[in-house]
N, C-alpha and C. Protein backbone atom coordinates (compact mmCIF):
# COMPACT_ATOMS: atom_id res chain seq x y z
N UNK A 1 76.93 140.40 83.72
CA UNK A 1 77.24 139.17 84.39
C UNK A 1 76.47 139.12 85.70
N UNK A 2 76.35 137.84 86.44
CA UNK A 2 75.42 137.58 87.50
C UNK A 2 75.85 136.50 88.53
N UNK A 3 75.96 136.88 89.28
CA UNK A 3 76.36 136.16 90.53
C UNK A 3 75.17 135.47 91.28
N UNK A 4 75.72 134.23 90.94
CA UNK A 4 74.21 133.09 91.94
C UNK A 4 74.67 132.48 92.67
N UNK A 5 74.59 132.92 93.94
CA UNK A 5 75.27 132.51 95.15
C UNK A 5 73.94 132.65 96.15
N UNK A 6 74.15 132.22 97.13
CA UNK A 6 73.43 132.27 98.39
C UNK A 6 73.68 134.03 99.28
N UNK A 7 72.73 134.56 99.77
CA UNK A 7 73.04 136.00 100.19
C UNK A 7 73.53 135.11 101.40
N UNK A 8 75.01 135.85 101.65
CA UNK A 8 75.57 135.22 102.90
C UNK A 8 75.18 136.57 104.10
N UNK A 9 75.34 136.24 105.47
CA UNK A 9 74.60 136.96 106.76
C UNK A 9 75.31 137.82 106.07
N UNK A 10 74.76 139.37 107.29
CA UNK A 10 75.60 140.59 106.67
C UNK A 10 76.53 140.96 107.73
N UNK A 11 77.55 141.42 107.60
CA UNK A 11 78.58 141.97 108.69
C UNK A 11 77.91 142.42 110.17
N UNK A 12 78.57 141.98 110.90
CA UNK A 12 78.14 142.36 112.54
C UNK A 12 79.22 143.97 112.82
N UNK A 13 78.26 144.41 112.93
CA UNK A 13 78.78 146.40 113.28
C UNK A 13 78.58 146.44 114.91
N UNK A 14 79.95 145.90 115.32
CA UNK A 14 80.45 146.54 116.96
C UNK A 14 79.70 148.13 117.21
N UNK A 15 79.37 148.18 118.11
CA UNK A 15 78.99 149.61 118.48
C UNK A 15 80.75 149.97 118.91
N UNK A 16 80.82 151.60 119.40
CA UNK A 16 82.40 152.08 119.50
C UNK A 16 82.01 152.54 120.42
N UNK A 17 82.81 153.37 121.11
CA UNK A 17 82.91 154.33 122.27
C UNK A 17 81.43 154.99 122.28
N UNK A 18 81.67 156.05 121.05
CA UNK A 18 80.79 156.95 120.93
C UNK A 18 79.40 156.72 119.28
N UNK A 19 78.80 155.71 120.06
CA UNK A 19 78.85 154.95 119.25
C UNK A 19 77.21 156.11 118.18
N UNK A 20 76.43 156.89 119.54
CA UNK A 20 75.46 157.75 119.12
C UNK A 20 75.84 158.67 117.89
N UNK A 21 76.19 159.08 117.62
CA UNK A 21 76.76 160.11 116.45
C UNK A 21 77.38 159.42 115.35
N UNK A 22 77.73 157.80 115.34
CA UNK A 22 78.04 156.93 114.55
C UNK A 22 77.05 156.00 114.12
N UNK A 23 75.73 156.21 115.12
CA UNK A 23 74.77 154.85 114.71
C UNK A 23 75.01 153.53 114.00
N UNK A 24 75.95 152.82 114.53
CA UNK A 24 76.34 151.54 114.61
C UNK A 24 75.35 150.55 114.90
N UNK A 25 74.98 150.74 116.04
CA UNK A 25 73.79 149.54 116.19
C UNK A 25 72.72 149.92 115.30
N UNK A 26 72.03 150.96 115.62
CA UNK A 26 71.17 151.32 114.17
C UNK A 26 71.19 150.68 112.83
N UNK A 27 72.42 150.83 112.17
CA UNK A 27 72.81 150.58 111.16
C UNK A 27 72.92 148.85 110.65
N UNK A 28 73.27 148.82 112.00
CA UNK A 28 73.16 147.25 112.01
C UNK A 28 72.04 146.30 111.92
N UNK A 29 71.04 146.94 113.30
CA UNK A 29 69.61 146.13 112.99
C UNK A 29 68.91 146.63 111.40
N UNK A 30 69.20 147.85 110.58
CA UNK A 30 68.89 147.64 109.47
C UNK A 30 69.03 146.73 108.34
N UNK A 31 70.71 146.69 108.50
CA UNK A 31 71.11 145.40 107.56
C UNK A 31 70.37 144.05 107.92
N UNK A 32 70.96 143.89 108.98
CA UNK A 32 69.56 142.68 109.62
C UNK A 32 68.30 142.34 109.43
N UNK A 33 67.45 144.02 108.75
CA UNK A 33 66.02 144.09 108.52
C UNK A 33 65.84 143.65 107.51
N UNK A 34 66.99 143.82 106.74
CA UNK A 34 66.97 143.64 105.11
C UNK A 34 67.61 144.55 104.00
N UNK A 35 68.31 145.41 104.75
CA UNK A 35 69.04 146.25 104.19
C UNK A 35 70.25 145.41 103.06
N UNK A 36 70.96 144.21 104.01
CA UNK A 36 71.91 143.75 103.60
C UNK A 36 71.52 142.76 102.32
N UNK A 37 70.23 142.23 102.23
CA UNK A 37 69.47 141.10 101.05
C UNK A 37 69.66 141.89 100.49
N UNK A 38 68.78 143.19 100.45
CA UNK A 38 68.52 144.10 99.30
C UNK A 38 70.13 144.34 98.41
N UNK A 39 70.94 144.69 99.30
CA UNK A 39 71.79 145.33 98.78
C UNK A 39 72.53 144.37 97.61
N UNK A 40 72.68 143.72 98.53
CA UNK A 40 73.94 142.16 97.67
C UNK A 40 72.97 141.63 96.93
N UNK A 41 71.73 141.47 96.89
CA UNK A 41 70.89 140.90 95.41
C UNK A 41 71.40 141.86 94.59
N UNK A 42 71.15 143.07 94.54
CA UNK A 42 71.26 143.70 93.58
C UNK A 42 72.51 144.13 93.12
N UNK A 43 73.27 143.99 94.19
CA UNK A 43 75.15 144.10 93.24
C UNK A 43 75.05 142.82 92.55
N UNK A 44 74.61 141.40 93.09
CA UNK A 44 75.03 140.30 92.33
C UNK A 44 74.43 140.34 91.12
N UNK A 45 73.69 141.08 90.89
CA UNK A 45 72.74 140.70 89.68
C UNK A 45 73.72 141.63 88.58
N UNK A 46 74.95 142.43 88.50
CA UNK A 46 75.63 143.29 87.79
C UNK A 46 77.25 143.09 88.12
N UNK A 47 77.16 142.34 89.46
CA UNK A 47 79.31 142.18 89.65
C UNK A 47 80.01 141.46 88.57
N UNK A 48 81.39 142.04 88.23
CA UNK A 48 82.00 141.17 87.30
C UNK A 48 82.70 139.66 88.35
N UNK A 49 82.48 139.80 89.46
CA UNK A 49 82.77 138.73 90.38
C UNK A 49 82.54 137.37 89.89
N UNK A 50 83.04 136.23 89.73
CA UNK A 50 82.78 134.98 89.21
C UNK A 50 82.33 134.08 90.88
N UNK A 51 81.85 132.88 90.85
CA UNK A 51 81.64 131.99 91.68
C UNK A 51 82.70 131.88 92.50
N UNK A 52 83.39 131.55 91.86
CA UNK A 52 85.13 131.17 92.17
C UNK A 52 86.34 131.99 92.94
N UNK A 53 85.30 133.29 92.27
CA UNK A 53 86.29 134.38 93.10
C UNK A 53 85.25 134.50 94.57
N UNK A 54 84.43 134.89 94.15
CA UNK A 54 83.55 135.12 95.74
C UNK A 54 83.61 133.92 96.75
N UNK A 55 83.87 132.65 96.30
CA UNK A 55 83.85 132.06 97.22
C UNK A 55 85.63 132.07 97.94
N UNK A 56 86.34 132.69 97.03
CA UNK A 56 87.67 133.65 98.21
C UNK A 56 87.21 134.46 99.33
N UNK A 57 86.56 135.17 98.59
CA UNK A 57 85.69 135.86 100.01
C UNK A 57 85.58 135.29 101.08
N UNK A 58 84.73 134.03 100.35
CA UNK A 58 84.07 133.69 101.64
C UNK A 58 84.41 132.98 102.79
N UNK A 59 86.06 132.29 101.93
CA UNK A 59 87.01 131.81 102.17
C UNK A 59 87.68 132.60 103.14
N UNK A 60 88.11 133.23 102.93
CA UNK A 60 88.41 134.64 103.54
C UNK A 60 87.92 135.53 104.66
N UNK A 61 86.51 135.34 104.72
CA UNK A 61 85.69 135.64 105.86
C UNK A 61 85.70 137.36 105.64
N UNK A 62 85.84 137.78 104.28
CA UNK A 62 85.74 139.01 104.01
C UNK A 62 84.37 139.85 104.61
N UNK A 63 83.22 139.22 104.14
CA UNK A 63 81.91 140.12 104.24
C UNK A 63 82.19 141.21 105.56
N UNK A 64 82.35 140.31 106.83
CA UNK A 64 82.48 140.49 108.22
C UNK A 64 83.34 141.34 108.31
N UNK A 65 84.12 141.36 107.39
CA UNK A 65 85.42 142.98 107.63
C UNK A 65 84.93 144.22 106.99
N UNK A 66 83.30 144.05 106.55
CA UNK A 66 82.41 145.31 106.51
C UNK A 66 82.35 146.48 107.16
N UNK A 67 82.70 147.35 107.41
CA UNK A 67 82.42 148.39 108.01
C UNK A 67 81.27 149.81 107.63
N UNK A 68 80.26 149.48 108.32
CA UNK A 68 79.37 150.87 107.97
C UNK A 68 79.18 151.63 109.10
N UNK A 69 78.80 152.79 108.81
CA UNK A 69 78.93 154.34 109.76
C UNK A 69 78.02 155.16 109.20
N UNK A 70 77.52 156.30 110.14
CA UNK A 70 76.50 157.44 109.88
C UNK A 70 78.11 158.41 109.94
N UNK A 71 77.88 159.21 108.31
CA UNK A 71 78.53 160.34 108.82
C UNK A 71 77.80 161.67 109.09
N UNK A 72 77.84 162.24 109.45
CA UNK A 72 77.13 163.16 109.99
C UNK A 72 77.57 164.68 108.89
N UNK A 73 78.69 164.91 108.86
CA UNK A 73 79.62 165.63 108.15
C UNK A 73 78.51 165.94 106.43
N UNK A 74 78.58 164.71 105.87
CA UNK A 74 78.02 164.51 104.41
C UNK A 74 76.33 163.87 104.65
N UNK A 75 76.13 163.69 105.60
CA UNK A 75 74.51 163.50 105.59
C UNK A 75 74.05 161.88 105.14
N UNK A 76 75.42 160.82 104.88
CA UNK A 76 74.83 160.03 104.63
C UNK A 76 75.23 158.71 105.35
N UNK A 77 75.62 157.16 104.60
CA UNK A 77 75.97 156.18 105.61
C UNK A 77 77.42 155.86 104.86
N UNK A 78 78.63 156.00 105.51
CA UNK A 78 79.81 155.50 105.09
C UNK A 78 80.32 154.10 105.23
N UNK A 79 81.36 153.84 104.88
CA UNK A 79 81.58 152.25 104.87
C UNK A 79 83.33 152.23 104.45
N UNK A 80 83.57 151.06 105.06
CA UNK A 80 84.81 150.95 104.92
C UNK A 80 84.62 149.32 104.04
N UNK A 81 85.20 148.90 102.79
CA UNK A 81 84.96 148.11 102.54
C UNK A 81 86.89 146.74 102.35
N UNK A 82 86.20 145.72 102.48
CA UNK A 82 87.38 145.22 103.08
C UNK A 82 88.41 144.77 101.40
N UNK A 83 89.17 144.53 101.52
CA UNK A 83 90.46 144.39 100.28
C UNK A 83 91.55 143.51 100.43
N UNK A 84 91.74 142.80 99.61
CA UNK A 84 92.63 141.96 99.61
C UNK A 84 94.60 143.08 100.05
N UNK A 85 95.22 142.34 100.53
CA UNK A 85 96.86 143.35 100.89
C UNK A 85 97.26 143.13 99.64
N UNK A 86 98.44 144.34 99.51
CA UNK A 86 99.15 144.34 98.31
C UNK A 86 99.96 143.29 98.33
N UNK A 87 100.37 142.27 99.23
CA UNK A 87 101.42 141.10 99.56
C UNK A 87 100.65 139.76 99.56
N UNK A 88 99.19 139.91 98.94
CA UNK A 88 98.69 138.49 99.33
C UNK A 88 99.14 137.44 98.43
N UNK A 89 100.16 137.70 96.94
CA UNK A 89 100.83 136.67 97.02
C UNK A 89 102.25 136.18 97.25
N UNK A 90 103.23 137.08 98.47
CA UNK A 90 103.81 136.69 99.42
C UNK A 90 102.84 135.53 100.38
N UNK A 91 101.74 136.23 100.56
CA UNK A 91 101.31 135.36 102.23
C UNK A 91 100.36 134.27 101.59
N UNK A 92 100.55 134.15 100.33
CA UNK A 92 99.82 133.11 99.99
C UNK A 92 98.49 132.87 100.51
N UNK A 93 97.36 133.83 100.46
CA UNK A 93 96.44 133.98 101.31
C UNK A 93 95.26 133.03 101.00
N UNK A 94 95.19 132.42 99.91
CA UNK A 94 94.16 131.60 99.23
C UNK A 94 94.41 130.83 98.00
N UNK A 95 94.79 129.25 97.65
CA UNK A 95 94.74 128.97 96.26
C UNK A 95 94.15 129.20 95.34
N UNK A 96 93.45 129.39 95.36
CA UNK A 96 92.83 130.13 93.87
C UNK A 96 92.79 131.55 93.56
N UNK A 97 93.48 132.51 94.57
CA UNK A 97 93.80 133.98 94.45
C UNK A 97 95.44 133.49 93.59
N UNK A 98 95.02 133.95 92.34
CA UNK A 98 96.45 133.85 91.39
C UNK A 98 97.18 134.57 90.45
N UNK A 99 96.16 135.70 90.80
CA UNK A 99 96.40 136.97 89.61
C UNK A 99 96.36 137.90 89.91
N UNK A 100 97.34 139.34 89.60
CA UNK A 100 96.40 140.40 90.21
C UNK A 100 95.36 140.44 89.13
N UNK A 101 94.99 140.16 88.08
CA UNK A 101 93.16 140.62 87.88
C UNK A 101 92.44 140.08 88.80
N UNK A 102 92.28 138.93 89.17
CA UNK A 102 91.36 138.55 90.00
C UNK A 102 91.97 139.33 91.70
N UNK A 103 92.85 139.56 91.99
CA UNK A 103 92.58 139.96 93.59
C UNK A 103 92.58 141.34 93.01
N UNK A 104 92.22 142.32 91.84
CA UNK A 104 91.73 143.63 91.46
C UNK A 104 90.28 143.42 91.30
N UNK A 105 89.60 142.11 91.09
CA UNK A 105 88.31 142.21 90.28
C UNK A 105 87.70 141.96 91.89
N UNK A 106 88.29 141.42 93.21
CA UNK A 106 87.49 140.87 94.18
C UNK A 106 88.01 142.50 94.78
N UNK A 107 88.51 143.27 95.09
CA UNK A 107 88.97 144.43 95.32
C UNK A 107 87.54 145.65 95.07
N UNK A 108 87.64 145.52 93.85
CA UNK A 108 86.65 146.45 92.78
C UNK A 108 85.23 146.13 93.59
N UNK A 109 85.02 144.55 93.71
CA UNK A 109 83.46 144.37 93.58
C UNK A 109 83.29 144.52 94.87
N UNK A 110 84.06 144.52 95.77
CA UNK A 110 83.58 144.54 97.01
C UNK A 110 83.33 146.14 97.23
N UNK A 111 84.18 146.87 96.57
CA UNK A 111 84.00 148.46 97.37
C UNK A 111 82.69 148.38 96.47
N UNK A 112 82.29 148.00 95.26
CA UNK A 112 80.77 148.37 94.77
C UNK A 112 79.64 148.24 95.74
N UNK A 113 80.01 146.61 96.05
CA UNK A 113 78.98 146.05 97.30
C UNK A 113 79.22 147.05 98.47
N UNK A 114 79.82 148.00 98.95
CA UNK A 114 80.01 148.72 100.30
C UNK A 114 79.03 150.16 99.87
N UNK A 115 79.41 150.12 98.35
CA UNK A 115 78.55 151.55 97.83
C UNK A 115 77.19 151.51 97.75
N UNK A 116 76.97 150.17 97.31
CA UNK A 116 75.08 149.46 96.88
C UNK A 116 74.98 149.72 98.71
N UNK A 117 75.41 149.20 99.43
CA UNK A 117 74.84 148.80 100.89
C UNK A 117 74.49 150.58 101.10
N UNK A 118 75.77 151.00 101.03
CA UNK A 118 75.45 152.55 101.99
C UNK A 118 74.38 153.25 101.28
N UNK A 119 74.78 153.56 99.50
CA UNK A 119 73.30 154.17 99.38
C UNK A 119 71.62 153.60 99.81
N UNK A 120 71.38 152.20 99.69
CA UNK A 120 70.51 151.52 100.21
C UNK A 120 70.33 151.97 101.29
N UNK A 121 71.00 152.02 102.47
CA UNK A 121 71.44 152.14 104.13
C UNK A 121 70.67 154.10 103.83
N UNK A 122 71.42 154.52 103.27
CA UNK A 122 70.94 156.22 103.36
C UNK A 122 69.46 156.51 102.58
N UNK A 123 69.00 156.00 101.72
CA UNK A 123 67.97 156.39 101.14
C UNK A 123 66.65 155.43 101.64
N UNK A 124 66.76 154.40 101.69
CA UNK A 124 66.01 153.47 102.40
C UNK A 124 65.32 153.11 103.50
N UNK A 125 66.68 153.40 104.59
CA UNK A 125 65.91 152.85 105.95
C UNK A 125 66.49 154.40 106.88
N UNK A 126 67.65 155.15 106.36
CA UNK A 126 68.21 156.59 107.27
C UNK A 126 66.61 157.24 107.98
N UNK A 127 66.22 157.50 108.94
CA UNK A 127 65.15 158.36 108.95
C UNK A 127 65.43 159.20 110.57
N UNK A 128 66.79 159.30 110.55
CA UNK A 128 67.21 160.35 111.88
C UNK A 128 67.48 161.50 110.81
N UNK A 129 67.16 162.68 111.83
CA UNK A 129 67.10 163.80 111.46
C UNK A 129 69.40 164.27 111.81
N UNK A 130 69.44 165.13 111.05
CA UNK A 130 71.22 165.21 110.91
C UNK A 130 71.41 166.80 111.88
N UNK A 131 72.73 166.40 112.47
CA UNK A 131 72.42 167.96 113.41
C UNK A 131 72.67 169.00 112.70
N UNK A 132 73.14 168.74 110.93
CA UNK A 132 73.92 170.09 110.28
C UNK A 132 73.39 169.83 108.83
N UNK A 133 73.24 170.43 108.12
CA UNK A 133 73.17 170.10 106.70
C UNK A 133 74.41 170.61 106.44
N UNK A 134 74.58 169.98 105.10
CA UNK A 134 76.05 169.93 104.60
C UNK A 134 76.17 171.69 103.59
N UNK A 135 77.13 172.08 104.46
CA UNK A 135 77.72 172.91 103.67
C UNK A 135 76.84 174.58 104.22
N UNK A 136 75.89 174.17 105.47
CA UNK A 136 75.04 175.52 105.30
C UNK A 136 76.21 176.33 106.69
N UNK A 137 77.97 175.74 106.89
CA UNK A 137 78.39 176.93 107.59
C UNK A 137 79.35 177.50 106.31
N UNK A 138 78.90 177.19 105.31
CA UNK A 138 79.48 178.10 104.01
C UNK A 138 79.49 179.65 103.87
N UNK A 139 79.86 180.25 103.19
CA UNK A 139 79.54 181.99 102.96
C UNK A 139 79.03 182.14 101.96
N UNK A 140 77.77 182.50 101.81
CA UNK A 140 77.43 183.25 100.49
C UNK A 140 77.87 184.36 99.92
N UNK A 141 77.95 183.76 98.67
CA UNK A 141 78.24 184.94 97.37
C UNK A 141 77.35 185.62 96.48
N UNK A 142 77.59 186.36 96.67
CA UNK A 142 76.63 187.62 95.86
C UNK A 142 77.09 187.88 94.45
């Protein structure tokens, strides 16, 4: 299935406190570069997402509750991706959110889209050096 929509902007990444060891702004002018086209062409071209549902999203102002991060820990770019509440039909959050399949299928596709972005984000445009490789304060076995 294929999603033909317009690539909407990509999430704005606040820098934090400490924001160097998180590369936030970094991360950000990448998506900006093109990190974020790349990414969402190519989830849309495979999401089970319909028109109808994404434009909940957009309804919703989901994209923007994006969250990406350098972890340092695993060597690559993390992400927090945003989700409908388990109560959204208490709060009645959108008319056309009416099922849980569909607020499971806008759930699903979005953490895909957070996964397409970060590997894109790590293999693509990452080119800081990491202060640890993963796993080398391990013990070897003989």
């Amino acid at each position: 299935m294929s999603l033909n929509v317009d690539v909407p902007p990509p999430p704005t990444l606040d820098p934090v406190e400490s924001d160097e060891s998180y590369h936030r702004v970094d991360l950000g002018e990448f998506l900006e570069a093109g990190a974020w086209e790349s990414a969402f062409t190519t989830w849309a071209e495979h999401t089970a997402l319909t028109e109808s549902e994404f434009a909940v999203v957009v309804d919703l102002e989901m994209i923007q509750q994006f969250d990406f991060f350098w972890d340092d820990f695993v060597s690559r770019v993390g992400y927090h991706a945003p989700g409908l509440p388990e109560d959204w039909r208490e709060r009645e959050l959108h008319p056309a959110l009416d099922s849980w399949e569909t607020a499971s299928t806008i759930n699903a596709s979005l953490a895909e889209l957070g996964s397409r972005t970060s590997t894109i984000l790590t293999e693509e445009y990452v080119d800081w050096d990491t202060e640890s490789a993963v796993g080398e304060d391990l013990p070897e076995f003989e």
